[in-house]
N, C-alpha and C. Protein backbone atom coordinates (compact mmCIF):
# COMPACT_ATOMS: atom_id res chain seq x y z
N UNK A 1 11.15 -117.75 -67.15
CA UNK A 1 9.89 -117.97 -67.82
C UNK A 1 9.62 -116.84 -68.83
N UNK A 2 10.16 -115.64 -68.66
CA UNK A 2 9.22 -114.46 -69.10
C UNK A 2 10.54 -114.46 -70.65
N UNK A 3 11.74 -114.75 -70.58
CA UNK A 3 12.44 -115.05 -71.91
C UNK A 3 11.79 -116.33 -72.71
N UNK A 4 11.62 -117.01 -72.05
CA UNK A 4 11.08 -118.34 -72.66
C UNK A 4 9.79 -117.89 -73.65
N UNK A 5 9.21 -117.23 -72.99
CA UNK A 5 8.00 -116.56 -74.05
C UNK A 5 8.12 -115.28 -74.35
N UNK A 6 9.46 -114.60 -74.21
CA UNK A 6 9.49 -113.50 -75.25
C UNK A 6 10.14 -114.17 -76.66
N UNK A 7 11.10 -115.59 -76.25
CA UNK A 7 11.30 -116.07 -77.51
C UNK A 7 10.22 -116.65 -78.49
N UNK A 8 9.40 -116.68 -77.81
CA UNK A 8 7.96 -117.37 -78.61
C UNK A 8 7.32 -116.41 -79.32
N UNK A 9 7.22 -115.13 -78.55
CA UNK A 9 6.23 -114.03 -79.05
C UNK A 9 6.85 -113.75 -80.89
N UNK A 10 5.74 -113.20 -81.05
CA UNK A 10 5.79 -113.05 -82.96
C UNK A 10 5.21 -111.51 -83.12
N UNK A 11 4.29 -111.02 -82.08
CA UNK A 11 4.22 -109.98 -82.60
C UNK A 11 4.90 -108.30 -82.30
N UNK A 12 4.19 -107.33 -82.68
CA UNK A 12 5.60 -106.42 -82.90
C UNK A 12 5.52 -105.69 -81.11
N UNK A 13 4.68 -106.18 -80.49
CA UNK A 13 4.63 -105.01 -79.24
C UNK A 13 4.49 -106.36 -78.13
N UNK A 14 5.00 -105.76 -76.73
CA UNK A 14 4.83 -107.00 -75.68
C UNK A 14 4.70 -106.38 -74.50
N UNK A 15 3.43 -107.58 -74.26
CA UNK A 15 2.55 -106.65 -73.03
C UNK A 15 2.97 -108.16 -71.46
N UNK A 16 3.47 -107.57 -70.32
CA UNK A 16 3.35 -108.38 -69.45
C UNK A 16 2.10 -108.69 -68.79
N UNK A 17 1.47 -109.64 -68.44
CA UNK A 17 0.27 -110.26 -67.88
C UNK A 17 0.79 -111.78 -67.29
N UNK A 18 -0.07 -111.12 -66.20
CA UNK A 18 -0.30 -112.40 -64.90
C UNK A 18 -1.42 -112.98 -65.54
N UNK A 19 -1.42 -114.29 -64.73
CA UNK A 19 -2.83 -115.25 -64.87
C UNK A 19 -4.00 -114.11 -63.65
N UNK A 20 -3.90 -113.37 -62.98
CA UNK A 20 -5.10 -112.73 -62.05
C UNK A 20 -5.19 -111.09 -62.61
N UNK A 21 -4.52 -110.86 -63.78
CA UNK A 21 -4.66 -109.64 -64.51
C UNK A 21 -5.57 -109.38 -65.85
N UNK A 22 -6.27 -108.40 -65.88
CA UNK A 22 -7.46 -108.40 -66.44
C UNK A 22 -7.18 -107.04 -67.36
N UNK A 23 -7.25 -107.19 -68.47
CA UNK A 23 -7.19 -105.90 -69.75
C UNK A 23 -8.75 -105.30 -69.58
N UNK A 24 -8.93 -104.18 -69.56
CA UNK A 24 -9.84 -103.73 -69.71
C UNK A 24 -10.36 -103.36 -71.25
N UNK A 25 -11.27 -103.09 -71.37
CA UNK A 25 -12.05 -103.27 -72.68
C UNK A 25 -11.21 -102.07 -73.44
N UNK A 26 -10.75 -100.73 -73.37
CA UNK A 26 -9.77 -100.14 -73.79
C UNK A 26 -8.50 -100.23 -73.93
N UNK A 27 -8.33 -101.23 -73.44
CA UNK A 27 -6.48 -101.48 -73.50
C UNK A 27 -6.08 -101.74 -75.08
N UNK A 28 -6.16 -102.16 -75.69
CA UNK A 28 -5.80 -102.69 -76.67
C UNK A 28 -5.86 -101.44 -78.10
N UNK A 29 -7.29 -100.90 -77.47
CA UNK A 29 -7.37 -99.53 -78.79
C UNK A 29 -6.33 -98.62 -77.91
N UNK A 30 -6.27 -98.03 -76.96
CA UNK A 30 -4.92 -97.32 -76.58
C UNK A 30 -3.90 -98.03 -77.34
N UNK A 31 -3.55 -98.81 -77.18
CA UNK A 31 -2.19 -98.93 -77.61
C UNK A 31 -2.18 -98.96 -79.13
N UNK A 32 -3.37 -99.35 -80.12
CA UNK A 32 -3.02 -98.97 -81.26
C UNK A 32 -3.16 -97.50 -81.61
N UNK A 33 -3.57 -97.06 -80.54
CA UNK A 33 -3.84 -95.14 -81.05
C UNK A 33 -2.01 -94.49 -80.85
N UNK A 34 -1.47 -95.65 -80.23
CA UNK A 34 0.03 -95.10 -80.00
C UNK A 34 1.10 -96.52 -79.87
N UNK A 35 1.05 -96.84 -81.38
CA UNK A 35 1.81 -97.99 -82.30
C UNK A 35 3.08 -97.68 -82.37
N UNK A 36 3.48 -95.99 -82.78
CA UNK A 36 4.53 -95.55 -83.11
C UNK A 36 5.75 -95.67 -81.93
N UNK A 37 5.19 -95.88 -80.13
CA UNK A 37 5.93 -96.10 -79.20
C UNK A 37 6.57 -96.99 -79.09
N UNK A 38 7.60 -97.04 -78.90
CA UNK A 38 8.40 -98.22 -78.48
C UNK A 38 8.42 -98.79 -76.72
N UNK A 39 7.85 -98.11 -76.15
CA UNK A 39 8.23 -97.94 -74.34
C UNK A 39 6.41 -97.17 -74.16
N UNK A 40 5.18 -97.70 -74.21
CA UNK A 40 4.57 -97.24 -73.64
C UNK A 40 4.11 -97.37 -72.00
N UNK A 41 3.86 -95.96 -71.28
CA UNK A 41 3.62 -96.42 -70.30
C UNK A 41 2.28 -96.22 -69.82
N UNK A 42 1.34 -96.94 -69.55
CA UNK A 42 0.04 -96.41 -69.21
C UNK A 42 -0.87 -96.91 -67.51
N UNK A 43 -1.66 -96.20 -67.92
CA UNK A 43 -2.28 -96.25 -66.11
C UNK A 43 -2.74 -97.51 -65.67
N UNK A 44 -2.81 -97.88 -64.49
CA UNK A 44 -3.47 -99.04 -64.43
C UNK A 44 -4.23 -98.94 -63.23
N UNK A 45 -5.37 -99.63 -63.30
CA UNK A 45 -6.34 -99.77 -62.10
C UNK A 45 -5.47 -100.70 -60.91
N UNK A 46 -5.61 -100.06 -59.86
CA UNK A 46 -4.47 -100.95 -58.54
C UNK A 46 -5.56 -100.91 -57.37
N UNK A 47 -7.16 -100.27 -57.96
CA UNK A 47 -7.29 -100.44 -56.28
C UNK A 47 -7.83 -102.45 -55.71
N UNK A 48 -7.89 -103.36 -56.23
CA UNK A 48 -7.99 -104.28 -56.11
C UNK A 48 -6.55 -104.75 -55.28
N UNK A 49 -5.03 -104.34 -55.57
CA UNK A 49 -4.47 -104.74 -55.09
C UNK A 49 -3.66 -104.36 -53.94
N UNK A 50 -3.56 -102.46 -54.37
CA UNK A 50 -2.84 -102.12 -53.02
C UNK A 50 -3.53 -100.73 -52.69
N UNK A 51 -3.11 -100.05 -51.94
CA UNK A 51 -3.92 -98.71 -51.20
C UNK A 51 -3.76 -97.64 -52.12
N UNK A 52 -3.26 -97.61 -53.03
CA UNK A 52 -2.65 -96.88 -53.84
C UNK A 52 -3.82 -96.75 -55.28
N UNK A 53 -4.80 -95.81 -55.53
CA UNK A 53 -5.69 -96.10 -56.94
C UNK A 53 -5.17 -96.54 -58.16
N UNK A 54 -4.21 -95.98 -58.76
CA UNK A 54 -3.39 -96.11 -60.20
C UNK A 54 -2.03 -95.98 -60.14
N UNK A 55 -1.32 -96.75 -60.67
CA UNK A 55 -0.24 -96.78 -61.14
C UNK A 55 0.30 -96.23 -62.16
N UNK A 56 1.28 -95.53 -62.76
CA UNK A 56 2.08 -94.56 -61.69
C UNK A 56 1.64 -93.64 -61.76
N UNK A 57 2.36 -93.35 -60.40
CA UNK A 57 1.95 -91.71 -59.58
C UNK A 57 2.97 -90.87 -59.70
N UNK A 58 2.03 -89.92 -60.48
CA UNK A 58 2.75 -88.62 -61.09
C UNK A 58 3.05 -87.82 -59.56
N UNK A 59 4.40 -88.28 -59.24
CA UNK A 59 4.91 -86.57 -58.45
C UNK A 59 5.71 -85.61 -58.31
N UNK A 60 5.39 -84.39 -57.98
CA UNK A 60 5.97 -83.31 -58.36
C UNK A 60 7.53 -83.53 -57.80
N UNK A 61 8.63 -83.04 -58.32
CA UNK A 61 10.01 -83.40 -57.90
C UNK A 61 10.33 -85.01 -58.16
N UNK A 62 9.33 -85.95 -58.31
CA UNK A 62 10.16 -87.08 -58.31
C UNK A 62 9.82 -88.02 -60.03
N UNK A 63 10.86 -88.49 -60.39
CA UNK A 63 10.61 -88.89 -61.97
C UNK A 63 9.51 -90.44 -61.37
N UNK A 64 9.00 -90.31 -62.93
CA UNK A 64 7.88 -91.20 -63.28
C UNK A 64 8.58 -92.65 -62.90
N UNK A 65 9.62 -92.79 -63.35
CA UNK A 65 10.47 -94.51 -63.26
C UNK A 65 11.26 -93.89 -62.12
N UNK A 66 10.28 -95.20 -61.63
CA UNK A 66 10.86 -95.30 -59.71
C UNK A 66 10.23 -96.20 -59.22
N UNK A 67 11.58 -97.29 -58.32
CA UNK A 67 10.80 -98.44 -57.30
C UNK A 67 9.97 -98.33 -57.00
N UNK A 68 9.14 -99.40 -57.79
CA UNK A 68 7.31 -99.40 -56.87
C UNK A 68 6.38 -98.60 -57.38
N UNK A 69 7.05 -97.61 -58.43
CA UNK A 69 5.70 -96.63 -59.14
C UNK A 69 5.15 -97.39 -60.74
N UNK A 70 5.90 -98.15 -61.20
CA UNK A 70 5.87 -98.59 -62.53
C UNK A 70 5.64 -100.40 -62.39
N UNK A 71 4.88 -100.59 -62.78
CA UNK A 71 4.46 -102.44 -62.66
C UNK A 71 4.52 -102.77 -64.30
N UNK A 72 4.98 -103.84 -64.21
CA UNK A 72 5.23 -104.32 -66.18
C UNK A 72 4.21 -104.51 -66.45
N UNK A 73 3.18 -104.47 -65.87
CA UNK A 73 1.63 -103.92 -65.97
C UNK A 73 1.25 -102.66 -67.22
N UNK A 74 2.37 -101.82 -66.50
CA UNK A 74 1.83 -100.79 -67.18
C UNK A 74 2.77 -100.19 -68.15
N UNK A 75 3.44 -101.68 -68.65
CA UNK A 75 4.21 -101.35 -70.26
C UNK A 75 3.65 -102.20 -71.26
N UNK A 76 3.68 -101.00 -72.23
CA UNK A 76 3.66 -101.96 -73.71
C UNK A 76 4.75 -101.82 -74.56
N UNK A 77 5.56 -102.73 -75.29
CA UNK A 77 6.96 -102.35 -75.66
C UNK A 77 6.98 -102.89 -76.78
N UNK A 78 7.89 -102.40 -77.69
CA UNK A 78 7.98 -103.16 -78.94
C UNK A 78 8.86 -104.11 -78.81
N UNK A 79 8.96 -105.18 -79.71
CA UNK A 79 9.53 -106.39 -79.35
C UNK A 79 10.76 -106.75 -80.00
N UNK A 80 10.98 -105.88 -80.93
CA UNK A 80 12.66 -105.41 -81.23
C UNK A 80 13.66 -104.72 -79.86
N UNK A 81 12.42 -103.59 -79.12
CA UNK A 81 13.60 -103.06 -78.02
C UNK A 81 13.45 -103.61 -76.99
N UNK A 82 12.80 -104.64 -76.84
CA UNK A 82 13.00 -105.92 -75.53
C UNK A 82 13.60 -106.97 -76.04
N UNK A 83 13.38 -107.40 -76.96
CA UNK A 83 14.36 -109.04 -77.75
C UNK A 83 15.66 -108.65 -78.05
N UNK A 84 15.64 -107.97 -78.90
CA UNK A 84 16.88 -107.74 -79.59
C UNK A 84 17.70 -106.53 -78.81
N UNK A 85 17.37 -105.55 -79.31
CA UNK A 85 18.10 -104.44 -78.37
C UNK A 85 18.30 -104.80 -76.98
N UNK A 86 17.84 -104.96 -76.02
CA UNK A 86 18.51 -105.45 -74.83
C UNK A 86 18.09 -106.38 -74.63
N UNK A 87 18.16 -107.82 -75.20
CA UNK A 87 18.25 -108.92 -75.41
C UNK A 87 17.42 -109.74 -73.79
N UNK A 88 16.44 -109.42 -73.86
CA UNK A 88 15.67 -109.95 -73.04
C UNK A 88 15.08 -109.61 -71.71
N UNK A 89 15.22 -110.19 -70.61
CA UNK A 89 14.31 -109.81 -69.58
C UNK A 89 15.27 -110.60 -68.38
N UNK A 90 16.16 -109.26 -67.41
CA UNK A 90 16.72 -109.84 -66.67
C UNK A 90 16.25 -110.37 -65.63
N UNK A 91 16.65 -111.43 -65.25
CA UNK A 91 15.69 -111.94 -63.81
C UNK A 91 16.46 -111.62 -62.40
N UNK A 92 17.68 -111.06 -62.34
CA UNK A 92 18.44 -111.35 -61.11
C UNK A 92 17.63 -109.92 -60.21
N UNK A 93 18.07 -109.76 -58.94
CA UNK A 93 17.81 -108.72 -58.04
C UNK A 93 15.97 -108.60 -57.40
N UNK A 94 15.65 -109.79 -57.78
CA UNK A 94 14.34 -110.22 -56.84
C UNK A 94 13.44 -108.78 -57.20
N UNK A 95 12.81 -108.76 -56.11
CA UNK A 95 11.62 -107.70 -55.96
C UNK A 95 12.01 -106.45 -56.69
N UNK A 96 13.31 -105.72 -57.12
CA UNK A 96 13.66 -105.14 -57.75
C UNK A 96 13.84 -104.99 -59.32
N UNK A 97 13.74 -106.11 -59.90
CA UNK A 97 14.02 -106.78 -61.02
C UNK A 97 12.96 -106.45 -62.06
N UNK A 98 11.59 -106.09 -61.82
CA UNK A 98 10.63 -105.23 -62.53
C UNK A 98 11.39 -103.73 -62.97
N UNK A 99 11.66 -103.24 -62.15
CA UNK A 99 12.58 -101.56 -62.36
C UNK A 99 13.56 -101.84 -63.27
N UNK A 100 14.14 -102.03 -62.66
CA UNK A 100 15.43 -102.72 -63.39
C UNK A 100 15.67 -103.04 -64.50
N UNK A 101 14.23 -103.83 -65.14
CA UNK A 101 14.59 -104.16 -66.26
C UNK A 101 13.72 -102.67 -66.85
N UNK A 102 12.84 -102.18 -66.22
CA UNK A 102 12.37 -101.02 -67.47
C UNK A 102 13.54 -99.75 -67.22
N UNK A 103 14.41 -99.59 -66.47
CA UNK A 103 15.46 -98.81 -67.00
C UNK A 103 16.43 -99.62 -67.46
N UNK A 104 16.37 -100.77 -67.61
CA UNK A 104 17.30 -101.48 -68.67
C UNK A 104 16.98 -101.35 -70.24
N UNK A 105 15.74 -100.99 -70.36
CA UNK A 105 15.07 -100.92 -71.85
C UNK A 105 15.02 -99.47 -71.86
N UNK A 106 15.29 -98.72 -70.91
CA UNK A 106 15.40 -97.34 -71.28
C UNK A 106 16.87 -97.30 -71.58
N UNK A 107 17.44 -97.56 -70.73
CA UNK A 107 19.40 -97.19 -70.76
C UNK A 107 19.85 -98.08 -72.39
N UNK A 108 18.92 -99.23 -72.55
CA UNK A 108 19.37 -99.73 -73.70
C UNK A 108 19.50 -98.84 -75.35
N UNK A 109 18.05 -98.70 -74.95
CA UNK A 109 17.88 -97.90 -76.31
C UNK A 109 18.53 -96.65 -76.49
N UNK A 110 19.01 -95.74 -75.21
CA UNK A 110 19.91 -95.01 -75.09
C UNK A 110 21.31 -95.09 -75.71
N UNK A 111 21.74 -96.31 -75.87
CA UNK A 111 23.16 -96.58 -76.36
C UNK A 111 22.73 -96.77 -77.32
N UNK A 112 21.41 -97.15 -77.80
CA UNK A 112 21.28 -97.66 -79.53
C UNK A 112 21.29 -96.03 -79.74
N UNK A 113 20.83 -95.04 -79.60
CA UNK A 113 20.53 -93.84 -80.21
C UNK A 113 22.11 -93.40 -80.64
N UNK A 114 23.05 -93.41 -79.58
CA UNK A 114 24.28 -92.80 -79.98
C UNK A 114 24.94 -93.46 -81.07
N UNK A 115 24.65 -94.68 -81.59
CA UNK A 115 25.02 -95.42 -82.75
C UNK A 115 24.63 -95.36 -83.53
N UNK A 116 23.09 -94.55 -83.80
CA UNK A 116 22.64 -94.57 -85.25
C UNK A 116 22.13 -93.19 -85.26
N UNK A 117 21.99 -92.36 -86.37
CA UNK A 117 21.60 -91.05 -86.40
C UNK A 117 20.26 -90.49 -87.25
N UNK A 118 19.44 -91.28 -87.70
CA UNK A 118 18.16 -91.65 -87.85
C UNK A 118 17.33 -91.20 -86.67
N UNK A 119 16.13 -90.32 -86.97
CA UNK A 119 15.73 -90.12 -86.42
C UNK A 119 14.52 -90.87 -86.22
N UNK A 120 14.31 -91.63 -87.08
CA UNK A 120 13.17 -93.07 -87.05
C UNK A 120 13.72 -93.65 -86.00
N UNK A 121 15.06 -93.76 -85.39
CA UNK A 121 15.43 -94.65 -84.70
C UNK A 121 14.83 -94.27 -83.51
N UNK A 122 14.73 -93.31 -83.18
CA UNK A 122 14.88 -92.27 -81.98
C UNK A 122 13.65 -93.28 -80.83
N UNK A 123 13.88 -93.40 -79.73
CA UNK A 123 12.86 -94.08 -78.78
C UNK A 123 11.65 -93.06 -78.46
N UNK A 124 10.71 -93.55 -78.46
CA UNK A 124 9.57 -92.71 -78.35
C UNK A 124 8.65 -93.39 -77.31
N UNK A 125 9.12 -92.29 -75.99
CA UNK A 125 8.47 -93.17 -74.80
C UNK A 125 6.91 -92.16 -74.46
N UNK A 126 6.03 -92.68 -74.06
CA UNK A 126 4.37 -91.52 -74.12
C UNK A 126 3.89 -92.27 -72.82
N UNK A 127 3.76 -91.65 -71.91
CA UNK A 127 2.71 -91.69 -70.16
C UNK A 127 1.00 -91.10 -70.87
N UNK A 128 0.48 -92.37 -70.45
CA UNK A 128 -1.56 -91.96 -71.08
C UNK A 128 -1.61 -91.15 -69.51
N UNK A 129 -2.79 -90.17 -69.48
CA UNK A 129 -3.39 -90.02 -68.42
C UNK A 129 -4.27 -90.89 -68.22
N UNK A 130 -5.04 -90.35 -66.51
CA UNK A 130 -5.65 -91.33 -65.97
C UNK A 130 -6.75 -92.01 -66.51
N UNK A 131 -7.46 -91.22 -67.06
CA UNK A 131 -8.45 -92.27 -68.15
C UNK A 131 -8.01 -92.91 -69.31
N UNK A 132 -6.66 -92.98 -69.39
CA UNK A 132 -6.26 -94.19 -70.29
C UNK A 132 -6.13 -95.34 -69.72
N UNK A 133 -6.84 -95.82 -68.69
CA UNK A 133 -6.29 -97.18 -67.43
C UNK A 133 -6.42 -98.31 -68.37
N UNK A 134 -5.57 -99.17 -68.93
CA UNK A 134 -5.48 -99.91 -69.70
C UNK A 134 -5.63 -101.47 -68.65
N UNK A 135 -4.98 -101.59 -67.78
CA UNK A 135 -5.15 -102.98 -66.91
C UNK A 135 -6.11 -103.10 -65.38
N UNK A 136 -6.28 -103.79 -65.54
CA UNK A 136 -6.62 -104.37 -63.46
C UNK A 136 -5.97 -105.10 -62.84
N UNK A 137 -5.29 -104.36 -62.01
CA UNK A 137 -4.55 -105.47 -60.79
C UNK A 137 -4.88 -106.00 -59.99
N UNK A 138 -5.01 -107.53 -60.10
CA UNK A 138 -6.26 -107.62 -58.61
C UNK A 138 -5.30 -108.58 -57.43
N UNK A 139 -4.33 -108.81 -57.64
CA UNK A 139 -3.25 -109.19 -56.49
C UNK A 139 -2.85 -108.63 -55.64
């Protein structure tokens, strides 16, 4: 489903949303205050869905992209380095398959960098703090 309408999408950034997910009235000016990203990642309101307040949780010793800390919730991506550059949205590996694909759009653009030497090219990934909460999860 989620290729089926990335082939549809037209514009330059792509945001995942459920039918029970709710943008908050800031979501949208965040992300044009940071257009230039290709991989944004921002906070999201979770206490509706799990015990946990916001998504992701910054912790000390452990990186930001990690099972269960990152929900496609809380990406906004440009739609060149999800369509084209790594050519879509893998579905295999079940409950895992959210991760997966956002270090697939990280590892992707990684191999694009060693091919071109432009520094326009360069991936430009930015974490908002907590008062940037751009979504509501209420599942």
């Amino acid at each position: 489903m989620r290729n089926t309408l990335l082939r549809r999408a037209k514009g330059e950034k792509v945001i995942f949303l459920d039918d029970d997910n709710v943008l908050t009235p800031i979501a949208f000016l965040t992300y044009l205050k940071h257009m230039g990203c290709e991989m944004l990642i921002a906070r999201i309101d979770t206490t509706r869905a799990f015990d946990q307040p916001f998504l992701p949780v910054d912790l000390p010793g452990k990186s930001l992209v990690r099972q269960g800390n990152i929900d496609p919730l809380c990406l906004c991506l440009s739609r060149e380095l999800v369509c084209v550059r790594c050519r879509g949205w893998e579905s295999k590996a079940g409950y895992e398959a959210d991760f997966l694909n956002i270090l697939h759009f990280g590892v992707g653009h990684a191999l694009c960098k060693r091919r071109v030497t432009s520094s326009e090219s360069m991936m430009r990934v930015m974490v908002l703090t907590p008062k940037d909460v751009t979504f509501v999860r209420s599942n």
